[in-house]
Protein backbone atom coordinates (compact mmCIF):
# COMPACT_ATOMS: atom_id res chain seq x y z
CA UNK A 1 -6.53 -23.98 27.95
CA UNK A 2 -4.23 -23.05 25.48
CA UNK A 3 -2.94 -19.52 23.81
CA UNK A 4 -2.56 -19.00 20.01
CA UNK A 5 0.02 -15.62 18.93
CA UNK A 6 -1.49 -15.40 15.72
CA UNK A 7 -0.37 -12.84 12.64
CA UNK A 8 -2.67 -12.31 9.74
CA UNK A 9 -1.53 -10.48 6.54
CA UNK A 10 -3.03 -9.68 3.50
CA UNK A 11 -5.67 -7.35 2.97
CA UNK A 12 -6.49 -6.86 6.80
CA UNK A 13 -6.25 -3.52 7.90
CA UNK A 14 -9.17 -0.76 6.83
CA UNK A 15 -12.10 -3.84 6.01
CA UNK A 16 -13.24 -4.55 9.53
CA UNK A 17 -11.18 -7.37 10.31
CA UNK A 18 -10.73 -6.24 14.15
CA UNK A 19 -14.04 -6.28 14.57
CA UNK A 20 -15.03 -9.60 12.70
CA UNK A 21 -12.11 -11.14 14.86
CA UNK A 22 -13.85 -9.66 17.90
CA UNK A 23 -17.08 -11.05 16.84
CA UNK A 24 -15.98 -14.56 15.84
CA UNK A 25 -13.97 -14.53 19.06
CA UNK A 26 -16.96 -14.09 21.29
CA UNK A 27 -18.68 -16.63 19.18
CA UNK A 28 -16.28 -18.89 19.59
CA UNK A 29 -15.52 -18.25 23.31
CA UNK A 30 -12.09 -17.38 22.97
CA UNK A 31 -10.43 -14.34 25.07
CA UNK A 32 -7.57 -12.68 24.13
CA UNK A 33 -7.25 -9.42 21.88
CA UNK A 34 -6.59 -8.38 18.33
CA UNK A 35 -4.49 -5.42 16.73
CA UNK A 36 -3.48 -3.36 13.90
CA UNK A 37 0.41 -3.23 12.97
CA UNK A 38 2.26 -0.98 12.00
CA UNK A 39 3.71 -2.91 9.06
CA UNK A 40 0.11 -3.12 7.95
CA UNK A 41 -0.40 -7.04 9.49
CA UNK A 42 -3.37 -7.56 12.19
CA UNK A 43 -1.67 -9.25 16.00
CA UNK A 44 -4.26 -11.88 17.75
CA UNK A 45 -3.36 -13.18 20.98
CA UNK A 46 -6.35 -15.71 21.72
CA UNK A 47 -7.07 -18.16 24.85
CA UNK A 48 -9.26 -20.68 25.07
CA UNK A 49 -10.48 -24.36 25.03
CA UNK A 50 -8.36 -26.35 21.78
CA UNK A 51 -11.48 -27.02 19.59
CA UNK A 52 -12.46 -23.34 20.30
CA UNK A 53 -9.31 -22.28 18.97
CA UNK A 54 -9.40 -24.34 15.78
CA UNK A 55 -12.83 -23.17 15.25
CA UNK A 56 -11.62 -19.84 15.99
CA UNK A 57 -8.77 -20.28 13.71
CA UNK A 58 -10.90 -21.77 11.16
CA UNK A 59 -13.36 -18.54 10.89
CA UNK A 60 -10.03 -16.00 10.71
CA UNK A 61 -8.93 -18.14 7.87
CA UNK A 62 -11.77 -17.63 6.04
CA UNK A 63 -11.85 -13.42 6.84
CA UNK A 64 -14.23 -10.71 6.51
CA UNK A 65 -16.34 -10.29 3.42
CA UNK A 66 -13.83 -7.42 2.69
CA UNK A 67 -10.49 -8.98 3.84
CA UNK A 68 -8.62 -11.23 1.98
CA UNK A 69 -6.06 -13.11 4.22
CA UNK A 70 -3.10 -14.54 2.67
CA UNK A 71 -0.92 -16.13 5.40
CA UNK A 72 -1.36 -16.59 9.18
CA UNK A 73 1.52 -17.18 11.43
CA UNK A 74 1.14 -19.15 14.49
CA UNK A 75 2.59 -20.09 17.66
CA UNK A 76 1.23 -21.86 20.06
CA UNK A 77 1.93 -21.52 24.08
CA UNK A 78 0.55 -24.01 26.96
CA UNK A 79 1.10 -21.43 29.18
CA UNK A 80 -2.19 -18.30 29.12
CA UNK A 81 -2.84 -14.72 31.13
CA UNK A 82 -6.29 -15.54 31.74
CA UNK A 83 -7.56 -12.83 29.44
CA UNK A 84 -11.64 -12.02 30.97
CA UNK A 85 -12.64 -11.14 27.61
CA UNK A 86 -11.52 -10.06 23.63
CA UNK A 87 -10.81 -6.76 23.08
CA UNK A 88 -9.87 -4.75 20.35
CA UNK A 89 -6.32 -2.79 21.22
CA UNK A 90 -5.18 0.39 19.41
C-alpha cells in the first residue's frame, strides 16, 4: 500500500472533476479523498495497491470530458491512514 498527495490544476473546479475522481477512484479501488482549493486547484489524497494508483493516476491525467488538466503535482508517501473509502470533502 502506498499514498499519492496529488494536486491537479487547470480547468478543474466547476466541470465535475470531484466527482469523476470519486468515480475513477472506486473503479480503480483506491481510498482516499478529493477537494476543491481555494486557489482554484483540486487536493487528492489516494491509497491503494501501486498499479491501482498508476491506473488511478493515469485516468486523472486524462480528466473529465469538461476538465482540462494541465499539471499534476505528486508526492508519494510509504506510510497510509487506512482511508475505508473515497470521499468527496468540502
Amino acid at each position: 500500500m502506498k499514498q499519492y498527495h496529488i494536486i491537479v490544476s487547470g480547468r478543474v473546479q466547476g466541470v465535475g472533476f470531484r466527482y469523476f475522481t470519486q468515480s475513477k477512484a472506486v473503479e480503480h479501488q483506491i481510498s482516499g479523498w478529493v477537494r476543491n482549493k481555494m486557489d482554484g486547484t483540486v487536493e487528492i489524497v489516494a491509497e491503494g495497491e501501486e498499479q491501482n494508483l498508476q491506473n488511478f493516476l493515469a485516468s486523472i491525467q486524462k480528466g473529465s470530458p469538461f476538465s482540462k488538466v494541465e499539471n499534476i503535482q505528486l508526492t508519494e508517501h510509504d506510510e497510509v491512514e487506512g482511508f475505508q473509502k473515497f470521499d468527496i470533502r468540502y
